[in-house]
N, C-alpha and C. Protein backbone atom coordinates (compact mmCIF):
# COMPACT_ATOMS: atom_id res chain seq x y z
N UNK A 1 -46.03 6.79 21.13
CA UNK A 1 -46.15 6.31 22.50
C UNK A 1 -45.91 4.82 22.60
N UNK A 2 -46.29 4.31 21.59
CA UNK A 2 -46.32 3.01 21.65
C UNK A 2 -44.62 2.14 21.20
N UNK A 3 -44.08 2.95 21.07
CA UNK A 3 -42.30 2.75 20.82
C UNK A 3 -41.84 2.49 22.09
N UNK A 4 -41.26 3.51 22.69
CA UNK A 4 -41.32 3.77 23.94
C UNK A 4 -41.49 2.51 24.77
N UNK A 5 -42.60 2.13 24.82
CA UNK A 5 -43.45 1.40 25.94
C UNK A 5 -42.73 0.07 25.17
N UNK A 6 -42.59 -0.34 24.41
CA UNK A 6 -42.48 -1.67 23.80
C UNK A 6 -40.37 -1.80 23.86
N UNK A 7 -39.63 -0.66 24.04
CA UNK A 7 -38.35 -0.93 24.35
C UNK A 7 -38.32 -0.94 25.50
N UNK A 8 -39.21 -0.34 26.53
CA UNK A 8 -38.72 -0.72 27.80
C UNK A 8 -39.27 -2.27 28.27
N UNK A 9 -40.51 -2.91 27.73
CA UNK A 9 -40.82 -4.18 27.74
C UNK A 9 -39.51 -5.00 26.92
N UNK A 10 -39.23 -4.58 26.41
CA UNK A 10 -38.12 -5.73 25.38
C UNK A 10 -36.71 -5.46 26.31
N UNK A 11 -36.78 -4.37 27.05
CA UNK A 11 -35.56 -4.06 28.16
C UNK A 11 -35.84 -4.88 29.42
N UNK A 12 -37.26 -4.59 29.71
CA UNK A 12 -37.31 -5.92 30.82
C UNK A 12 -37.10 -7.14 30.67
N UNK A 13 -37.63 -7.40 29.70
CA UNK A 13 -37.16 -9.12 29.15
C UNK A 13 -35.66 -9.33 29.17
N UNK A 14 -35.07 -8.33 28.76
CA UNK A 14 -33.93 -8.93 28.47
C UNK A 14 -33.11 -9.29 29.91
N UNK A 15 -33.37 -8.00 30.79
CA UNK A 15 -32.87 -7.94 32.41
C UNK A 15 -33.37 -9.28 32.94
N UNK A 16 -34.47 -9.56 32.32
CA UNK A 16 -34.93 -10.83 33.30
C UNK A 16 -34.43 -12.00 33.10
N UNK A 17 -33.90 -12.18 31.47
CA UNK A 17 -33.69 -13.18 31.11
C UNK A 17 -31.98 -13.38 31.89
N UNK A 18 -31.48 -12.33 31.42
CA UNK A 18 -30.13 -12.25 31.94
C UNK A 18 -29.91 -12.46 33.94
N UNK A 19 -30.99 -12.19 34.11
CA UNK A 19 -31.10 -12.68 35.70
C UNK A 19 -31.66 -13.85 35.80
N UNK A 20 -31.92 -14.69 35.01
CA UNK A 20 -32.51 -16.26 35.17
C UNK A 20 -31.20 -16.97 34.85
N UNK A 21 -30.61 -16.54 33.50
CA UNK A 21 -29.55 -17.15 33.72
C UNK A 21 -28.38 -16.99 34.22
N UNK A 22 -27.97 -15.97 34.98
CA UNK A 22 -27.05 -15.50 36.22
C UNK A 22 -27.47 -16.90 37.48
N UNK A 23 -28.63 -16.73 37.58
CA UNK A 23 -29.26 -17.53 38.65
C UNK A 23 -28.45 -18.93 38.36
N UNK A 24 -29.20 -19.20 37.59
CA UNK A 24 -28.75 -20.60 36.79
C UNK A 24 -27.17 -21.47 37.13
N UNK A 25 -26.49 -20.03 36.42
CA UNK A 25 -25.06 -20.68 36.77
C UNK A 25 -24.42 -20.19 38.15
N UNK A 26 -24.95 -19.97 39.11
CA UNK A 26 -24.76 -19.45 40.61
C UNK A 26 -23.80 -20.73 40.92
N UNK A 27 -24.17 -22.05 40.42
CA UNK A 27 -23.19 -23.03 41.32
C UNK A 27 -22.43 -23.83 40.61
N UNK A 28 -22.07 -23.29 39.48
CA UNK A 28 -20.65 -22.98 38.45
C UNK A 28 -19.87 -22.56 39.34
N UNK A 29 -18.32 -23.49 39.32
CA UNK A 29 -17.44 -23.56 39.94
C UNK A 29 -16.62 -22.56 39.29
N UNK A 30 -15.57 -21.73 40.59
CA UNK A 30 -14.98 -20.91 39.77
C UNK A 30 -14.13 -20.69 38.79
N UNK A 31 -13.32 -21.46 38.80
CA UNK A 31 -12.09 -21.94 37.60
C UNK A 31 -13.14 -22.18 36.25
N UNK A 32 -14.61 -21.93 35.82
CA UNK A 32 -15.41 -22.22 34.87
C UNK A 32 -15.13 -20.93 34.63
N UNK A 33 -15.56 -19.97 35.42
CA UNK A 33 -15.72 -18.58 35.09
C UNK A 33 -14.44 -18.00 34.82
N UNK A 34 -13.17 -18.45 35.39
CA UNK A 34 -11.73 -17.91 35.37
C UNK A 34 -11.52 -18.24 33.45
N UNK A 35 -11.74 -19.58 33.51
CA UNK A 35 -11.34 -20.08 31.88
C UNK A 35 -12.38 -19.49 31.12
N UNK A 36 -13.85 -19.35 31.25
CA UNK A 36 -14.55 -18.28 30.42
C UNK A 36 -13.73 -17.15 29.91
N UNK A 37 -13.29 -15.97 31.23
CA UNK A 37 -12.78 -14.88 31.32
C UNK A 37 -11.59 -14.77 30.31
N UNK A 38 -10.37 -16.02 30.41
CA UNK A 38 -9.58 -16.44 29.90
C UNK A 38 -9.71 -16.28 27.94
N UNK A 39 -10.82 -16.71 28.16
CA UNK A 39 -11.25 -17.25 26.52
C UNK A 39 -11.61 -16.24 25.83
N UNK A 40 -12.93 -15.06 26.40
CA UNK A 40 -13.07 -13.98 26.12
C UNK A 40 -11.78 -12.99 26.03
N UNK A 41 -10.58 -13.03 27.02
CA UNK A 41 -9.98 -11.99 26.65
C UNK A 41 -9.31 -12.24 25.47
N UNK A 42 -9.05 -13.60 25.22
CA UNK A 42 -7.81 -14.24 24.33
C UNK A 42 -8.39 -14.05 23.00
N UNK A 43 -10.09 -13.82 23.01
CA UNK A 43 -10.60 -14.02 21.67
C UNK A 43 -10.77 -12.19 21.35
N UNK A 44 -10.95 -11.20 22.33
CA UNK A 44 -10.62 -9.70 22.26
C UNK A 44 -9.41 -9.60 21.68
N UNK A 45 -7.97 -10.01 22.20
CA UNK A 45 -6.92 -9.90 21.70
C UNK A 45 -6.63 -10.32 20.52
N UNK A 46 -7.27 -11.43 19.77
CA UNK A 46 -7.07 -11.74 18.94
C UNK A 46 -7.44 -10.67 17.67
N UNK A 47 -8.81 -10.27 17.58
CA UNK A 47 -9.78 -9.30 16.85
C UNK A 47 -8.82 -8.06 16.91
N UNK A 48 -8.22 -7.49 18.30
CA UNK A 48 -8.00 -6.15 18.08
C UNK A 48 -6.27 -6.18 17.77
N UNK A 49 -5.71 -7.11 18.08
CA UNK A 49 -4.24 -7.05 18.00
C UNK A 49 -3.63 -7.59 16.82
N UNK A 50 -3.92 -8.96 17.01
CA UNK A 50 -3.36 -9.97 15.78
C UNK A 50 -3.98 -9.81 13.97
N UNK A 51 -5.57 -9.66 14.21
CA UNK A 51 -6.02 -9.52 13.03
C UNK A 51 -5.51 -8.15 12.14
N UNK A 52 -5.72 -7.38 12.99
CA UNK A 52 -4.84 -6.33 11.63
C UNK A 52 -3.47 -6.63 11.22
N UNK A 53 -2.58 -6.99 12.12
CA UNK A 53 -1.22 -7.71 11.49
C UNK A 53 -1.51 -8.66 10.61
N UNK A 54 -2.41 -9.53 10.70
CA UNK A 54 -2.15 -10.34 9.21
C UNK A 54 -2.84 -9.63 8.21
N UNK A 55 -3.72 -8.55 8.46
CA UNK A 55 -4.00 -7.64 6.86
C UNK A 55 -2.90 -7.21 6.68
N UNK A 56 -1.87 -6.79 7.40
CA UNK A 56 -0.87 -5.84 6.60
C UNK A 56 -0.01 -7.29 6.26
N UNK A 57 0.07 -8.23 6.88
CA UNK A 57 0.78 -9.36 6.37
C UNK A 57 0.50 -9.62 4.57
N UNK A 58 -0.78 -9.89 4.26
CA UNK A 58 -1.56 -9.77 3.29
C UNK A 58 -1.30 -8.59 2.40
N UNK A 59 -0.70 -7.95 2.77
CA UNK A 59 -0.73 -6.13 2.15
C UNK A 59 0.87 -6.17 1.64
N UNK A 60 1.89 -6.87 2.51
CA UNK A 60 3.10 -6.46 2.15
C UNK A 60 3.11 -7.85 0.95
N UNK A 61 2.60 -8.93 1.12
CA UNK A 61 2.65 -10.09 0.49
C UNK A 61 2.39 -9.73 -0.95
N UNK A 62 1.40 -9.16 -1.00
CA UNK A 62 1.04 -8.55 -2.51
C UNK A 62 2.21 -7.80 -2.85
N UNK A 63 2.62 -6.75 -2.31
CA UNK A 63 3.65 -5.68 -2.49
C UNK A 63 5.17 -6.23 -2.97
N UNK A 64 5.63 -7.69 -2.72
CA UNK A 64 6.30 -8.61 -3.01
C UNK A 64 6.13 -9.36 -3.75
N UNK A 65 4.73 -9.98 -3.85
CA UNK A 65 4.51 -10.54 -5.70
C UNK A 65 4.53 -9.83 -6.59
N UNK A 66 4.21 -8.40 -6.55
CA UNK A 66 4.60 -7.47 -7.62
C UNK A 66 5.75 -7.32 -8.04
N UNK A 67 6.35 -6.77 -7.33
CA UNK A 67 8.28 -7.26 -7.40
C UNK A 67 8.41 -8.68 -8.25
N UNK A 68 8.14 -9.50 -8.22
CA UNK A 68 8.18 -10.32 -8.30
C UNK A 68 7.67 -10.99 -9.72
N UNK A 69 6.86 -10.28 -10.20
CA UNK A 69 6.65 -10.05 -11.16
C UNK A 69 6.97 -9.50 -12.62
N UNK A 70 8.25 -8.77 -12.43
CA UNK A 70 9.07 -7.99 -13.18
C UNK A 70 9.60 -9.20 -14.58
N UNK A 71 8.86 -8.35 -15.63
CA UNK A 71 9.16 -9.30 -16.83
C UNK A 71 10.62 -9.41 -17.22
N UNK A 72 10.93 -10.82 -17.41
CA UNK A 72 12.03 -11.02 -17.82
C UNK A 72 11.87 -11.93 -19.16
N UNK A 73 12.27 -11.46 -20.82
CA UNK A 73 12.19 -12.29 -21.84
C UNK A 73 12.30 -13.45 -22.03
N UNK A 74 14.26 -13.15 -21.39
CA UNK A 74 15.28 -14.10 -21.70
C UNK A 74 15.59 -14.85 -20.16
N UNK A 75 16.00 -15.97 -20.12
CA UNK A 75 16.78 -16.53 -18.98
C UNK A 75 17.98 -16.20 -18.90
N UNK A 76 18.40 -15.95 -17.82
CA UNK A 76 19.87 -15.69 -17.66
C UNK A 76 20.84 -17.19 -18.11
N UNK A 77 22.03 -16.74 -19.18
CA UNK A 77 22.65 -18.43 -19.68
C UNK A 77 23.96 -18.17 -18.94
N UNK A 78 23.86 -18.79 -17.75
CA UNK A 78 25.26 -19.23 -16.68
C UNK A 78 25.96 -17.78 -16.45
N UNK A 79 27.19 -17.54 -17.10
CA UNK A 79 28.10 -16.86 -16.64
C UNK A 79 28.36 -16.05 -17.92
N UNK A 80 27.68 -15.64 -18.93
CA UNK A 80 27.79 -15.04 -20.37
C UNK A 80 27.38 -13.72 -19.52
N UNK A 81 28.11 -12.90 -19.75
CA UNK A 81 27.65 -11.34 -19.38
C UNK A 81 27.07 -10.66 -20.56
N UNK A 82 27.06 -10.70 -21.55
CA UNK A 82 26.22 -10.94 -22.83
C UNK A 82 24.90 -10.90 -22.91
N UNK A 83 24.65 -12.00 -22.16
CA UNK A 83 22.84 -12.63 -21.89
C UNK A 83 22.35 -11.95 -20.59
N UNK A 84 23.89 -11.77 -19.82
CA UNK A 84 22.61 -11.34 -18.71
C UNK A 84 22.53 -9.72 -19.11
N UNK A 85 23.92 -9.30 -19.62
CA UNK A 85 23.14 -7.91 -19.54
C UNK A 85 21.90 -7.72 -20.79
N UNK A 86 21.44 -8.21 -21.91
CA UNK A 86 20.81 -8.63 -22.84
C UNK A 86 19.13 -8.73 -21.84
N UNK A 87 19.01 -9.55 -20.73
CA UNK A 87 18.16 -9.79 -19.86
C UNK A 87 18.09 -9.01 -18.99
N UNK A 88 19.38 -8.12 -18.37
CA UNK A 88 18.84 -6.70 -17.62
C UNK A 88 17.98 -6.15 -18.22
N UNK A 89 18.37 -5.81 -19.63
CA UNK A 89 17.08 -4.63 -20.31
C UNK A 89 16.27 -4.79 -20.71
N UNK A 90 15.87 -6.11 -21.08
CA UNK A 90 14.87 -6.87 -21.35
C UNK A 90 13.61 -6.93 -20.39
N UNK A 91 13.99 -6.78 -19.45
CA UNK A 91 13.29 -6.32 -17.72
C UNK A 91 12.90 -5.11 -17.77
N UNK A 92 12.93 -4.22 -18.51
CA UNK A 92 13.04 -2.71 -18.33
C UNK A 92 11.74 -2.07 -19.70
N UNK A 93 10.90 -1.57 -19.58
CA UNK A 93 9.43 -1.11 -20.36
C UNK A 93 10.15 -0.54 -21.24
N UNK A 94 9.77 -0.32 -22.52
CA UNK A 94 10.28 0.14 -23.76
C UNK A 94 9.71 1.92 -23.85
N UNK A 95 10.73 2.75 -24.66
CA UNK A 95 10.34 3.93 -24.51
C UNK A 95 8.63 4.12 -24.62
N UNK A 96 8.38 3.57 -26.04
CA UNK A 96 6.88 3.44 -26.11
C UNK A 96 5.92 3.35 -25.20
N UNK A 97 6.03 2.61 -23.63
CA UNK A 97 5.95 2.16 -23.05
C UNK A 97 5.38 3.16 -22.28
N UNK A 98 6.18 4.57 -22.34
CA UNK A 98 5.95 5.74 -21.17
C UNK A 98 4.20 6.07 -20.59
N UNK A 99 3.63 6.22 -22.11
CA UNK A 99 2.16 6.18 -21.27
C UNK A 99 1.44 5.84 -20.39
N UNK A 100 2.09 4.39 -21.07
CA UNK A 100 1.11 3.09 -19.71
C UNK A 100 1.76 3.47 -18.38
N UNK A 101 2.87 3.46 -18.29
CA UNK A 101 3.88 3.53 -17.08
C UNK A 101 3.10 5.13 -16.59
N UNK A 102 2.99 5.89 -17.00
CA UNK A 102 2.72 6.96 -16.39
C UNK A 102 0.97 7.24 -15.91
N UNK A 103 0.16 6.60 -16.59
CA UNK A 103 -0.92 6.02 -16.07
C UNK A 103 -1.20 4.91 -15.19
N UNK A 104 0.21 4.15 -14.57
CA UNK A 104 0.00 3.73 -13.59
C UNK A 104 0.61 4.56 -12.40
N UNK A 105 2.08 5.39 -12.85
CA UNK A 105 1.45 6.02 -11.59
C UNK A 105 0.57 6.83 -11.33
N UNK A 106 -0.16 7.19 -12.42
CA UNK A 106 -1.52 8.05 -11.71
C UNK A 106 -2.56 7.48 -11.19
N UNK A 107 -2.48 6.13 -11.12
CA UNK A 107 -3.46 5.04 -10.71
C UNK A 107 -3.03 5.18 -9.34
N UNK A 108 -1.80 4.91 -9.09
CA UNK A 108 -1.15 4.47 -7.58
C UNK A 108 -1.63 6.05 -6.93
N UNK A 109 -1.54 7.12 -7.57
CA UNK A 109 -1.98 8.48 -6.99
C UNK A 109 -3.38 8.43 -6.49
N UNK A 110 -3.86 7.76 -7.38
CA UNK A 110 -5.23 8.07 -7.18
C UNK A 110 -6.02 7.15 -6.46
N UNK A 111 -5.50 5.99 -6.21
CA UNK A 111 -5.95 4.64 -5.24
C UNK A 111 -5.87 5.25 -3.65
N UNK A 112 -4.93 6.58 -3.52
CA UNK A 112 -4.51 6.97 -2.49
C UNK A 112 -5.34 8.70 -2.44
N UNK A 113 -5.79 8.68 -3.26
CA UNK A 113 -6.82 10.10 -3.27
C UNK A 113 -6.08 11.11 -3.50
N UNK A 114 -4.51 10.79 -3.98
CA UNK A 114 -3.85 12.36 -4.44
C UNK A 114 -4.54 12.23 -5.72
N UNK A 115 -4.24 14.04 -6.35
CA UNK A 115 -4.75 14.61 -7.38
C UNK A 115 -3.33 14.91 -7.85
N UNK A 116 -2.73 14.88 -8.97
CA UNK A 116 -1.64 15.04 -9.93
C UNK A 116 -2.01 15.98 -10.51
N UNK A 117 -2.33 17.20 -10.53
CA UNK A 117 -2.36 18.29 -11.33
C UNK A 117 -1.35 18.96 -12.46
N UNK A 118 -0.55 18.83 -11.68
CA UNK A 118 0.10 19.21 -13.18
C UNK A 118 1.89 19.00 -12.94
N UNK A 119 3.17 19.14 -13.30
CA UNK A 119 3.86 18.41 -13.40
C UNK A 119 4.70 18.72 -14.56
N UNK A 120 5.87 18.78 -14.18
CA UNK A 120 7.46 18.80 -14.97
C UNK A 120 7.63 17.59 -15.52
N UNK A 121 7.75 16.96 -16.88
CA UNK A 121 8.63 15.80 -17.26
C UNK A 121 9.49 16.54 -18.51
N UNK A 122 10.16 15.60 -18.26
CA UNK A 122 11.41 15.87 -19.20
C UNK A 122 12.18 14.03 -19.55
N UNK A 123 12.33 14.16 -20.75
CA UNK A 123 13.06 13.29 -21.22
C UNK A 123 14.86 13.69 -21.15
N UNK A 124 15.73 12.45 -21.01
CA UNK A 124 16.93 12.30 -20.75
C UNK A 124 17.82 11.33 -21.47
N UNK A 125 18.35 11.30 -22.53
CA UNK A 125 18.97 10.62 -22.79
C UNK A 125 20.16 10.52 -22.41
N UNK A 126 20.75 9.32 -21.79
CA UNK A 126 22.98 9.48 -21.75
C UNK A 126 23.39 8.67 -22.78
N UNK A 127 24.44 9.70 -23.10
CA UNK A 127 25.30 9.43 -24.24
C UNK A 127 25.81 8.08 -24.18
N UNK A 128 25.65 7.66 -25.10
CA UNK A 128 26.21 5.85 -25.60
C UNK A 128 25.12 4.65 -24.19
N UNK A 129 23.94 5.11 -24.03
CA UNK A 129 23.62 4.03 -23.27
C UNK A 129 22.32 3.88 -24.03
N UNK A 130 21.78 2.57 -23.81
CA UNK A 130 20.63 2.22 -24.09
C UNK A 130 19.63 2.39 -23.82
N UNK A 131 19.52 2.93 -22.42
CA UNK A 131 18.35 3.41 -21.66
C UNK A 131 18.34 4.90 -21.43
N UNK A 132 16.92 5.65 -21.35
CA UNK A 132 16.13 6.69 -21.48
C UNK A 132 15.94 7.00 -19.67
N UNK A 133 16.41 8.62 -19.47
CA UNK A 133 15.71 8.54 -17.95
C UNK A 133 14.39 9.75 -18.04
N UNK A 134 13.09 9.02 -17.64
CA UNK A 134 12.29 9.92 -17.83
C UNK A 134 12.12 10.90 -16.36
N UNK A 135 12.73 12.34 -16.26
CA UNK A 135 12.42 13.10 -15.19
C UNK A 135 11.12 13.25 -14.85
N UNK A 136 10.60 13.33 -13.58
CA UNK A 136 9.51 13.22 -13.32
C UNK A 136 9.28 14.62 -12.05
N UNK A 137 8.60 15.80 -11.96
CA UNK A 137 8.73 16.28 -11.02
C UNK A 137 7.22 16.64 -10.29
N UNK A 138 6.50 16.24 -9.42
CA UNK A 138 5.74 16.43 -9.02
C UNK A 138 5.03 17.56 -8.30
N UNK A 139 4.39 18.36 -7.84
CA UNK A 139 4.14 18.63 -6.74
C UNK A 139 2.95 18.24 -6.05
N UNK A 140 2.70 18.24 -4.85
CA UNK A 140 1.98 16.98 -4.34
C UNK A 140 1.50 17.63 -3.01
N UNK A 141 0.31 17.90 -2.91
CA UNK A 141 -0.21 18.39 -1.19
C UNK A 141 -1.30 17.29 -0.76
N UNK A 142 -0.78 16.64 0.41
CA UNK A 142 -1.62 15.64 0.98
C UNK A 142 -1.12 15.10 2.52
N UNK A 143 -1.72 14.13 3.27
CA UNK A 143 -1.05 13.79 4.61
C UNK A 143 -0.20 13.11 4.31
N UNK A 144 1.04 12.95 5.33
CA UNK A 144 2.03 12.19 4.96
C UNK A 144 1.85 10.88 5.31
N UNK A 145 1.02 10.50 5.54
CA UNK A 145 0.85 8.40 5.18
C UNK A 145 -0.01 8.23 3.65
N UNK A 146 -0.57 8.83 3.38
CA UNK A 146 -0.58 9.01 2.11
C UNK A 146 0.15 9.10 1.17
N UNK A 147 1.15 10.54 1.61
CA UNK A 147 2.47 10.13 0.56
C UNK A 147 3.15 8.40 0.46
N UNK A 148 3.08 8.36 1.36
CA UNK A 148 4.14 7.16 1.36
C UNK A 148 3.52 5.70 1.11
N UNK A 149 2.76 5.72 1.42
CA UNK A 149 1.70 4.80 0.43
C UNK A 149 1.57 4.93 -1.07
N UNK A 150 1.54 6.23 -1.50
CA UNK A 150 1.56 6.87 -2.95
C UNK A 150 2.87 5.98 -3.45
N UNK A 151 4.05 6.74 -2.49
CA UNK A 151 5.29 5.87 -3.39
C UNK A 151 5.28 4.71 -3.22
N UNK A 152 5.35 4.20 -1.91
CA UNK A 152 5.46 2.99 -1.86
C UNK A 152 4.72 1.72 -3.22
N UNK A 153 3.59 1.98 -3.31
CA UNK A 153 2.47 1.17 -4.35
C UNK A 153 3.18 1.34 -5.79
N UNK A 154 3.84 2.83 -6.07
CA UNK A 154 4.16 3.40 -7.33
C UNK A 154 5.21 2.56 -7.58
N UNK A 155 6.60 2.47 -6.29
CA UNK A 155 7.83 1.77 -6.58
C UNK A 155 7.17 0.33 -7.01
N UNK A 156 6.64 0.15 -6.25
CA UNK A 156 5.42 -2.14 -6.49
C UNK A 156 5.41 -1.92 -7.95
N UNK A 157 4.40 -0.86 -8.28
CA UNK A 157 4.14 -1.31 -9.70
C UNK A 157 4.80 -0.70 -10.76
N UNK A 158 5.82 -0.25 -10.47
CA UNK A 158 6.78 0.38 -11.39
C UNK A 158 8.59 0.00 -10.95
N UNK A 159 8.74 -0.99 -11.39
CA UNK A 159 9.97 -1.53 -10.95
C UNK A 159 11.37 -0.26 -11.24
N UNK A 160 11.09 -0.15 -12.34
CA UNK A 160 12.22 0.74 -12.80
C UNK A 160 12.00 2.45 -12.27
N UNK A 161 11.08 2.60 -11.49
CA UNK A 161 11.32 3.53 -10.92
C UNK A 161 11.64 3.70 -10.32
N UNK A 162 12.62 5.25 -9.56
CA UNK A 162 13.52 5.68 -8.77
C UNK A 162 12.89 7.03 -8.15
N UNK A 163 13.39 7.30 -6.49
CA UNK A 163 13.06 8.17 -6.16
C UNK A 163 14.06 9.23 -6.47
N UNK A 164 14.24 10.06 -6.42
CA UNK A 164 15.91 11.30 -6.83
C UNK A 164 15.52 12.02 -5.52
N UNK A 165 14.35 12.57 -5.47
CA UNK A 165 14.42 13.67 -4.36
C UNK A 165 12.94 13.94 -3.54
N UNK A 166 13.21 13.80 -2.62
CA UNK A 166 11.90 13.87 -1.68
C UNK A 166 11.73 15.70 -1.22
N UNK A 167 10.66 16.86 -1.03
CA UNK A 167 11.13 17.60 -0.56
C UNK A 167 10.04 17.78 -0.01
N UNK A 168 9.42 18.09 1.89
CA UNK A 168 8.07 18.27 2.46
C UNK A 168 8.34 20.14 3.40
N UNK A 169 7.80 20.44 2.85
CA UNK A 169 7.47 21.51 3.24
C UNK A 169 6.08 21.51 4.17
N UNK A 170 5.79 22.42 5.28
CA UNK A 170 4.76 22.34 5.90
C UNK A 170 4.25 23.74 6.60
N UNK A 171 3.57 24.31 6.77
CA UNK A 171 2.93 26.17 6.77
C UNK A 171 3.18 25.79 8.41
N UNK A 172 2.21 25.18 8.73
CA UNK A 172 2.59 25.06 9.70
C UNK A 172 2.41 23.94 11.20
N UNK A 173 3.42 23.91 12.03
CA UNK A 173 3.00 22.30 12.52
C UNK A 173 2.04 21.60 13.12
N UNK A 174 0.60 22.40 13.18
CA UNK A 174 -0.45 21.61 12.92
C UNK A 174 -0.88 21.24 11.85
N UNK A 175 -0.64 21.81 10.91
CA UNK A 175 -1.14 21.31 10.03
C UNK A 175 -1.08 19.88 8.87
N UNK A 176 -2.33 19.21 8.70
CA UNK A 176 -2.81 17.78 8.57
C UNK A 176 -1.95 17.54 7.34
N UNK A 177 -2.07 18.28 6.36
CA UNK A 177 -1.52 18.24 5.01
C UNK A 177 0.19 18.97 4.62
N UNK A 178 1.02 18.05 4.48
CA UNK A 178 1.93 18.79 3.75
C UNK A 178 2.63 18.59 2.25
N UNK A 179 2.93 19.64 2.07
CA UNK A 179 3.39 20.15 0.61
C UNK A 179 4.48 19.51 0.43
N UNK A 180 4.09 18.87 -0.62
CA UNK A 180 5.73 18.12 -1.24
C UNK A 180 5.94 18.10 -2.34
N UNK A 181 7.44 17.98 -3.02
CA UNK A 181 7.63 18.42 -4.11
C UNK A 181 8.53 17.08 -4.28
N UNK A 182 7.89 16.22 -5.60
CA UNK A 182 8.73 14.85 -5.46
C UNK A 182 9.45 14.88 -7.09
N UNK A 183 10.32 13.92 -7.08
CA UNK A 183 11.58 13.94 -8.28
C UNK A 183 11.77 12.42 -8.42
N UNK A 184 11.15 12.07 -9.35
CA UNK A 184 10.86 10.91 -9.84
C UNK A 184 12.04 10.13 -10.97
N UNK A 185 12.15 9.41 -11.50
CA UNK A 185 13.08 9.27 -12.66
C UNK A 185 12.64 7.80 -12.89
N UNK A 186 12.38 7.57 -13.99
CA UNK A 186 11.38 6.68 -14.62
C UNK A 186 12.45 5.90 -15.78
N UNK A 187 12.97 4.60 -15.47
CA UNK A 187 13.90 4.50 -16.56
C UNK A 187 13.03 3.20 -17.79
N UNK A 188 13.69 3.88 -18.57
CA UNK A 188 13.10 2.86 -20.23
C UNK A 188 14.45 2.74 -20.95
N UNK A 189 14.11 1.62 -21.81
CA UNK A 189 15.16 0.99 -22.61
C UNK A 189 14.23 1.67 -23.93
N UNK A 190 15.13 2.48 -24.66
CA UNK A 190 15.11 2.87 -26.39
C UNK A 190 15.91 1.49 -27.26
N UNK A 191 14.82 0.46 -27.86
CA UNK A 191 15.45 -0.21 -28.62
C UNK A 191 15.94 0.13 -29.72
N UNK A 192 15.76 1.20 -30.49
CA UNK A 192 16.61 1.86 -31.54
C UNK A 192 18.00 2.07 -31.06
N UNK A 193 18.31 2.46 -30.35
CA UNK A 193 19.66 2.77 -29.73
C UNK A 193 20.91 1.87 -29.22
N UNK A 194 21.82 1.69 -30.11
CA UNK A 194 22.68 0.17 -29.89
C UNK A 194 23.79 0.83 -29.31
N UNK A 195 24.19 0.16 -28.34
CA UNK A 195 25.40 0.57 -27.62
C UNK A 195 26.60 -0.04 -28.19
């Protein structure tokens, strides 16, 4: 009982207070109240419009230092096609390498709440090249901003990965979740292998 009685006292107070100072500013000129109004909406707009654009500002910025990030050994020397291609592959994770690479994309899966269950890979070698293509085939049931967040983060932190084939299937068109079947290709440099 005693709840009750003590919010509607803390409700009167507040009505009263808010009517003392209503009173108060009664002979506040209007252009005070216009530029108040002004200020409040400008500071609403700000919170609901602008601030999430600079999180995703913040969001793609990262997504670009990653890129950006892509190890390179050697410096490229002028115009020697030699060095730079020497420094293309040098950029590129070593076969050994596949684990880590494939535990990050299960990281990027899982930052995004897909589950990777289970999964086609296959190794690829082409004749007379230096580099390895690791097939990757997924299947994948989740919403589609999810997917694409999935890849999107996966391509960030996996430079040398490639999409081959996107495929979304859906039961039916309400429905929240669709079925996709993705085709990955994961490339590595085999340093045993001299061209």
């Amino acid at each position: 009982m005693d709840r009750p009685a003590f919010k509607i006292s803390s409700a009167w107070r507040w009505v009263s207070a808010w009517g003392r100072f209503v009173h108060a500013l009664g002979g506040v000129d209007p252009g005070v109240w216009i530029l108040a109004a002004a200020l409040f909406g400008c500071g609403a707009y700000y919170m609901w419009q602008v601030r999430p654009l600079e999180e995703q500002v913040v969001q793609v910025t990262r997504q670009a230092s990653a890129l950006n990030r892509v190890p390179v050994s050697r410096k490229l020397d002028g115009d020697d096609p030699a060095m730079q291609l020497a420094a293309f592959y040098d950029s590129f994770p070593r076969i050994g390498d596949s684990p880590n690479a494939m535990q990050t994309l299960y990281d990027a899966a899982q930052a995004e709440g897909l589950v990777l269950e289970r999964g086609d890979y296959r190794l690829v070698r082409e004749r007379g090249e230096r580099y390895v293509r690791y097939e990757i085939s997924l299947p994948v049931k989740a919403a589609y901003p999810q997917l694409r967040r999935f890849l999107s983060n996966a391509l960030a932190a996996l430079p040398t990965l490639a999409v081959d084939e996107v495929q979304f299937t859906r039961a039916q068109i309400a429905d929240a979740l669709v079925e996709c079947r993705l085709s990955l290709s994961l490339y590595l440099v085999d340093n045993d292998r001299v061209m």
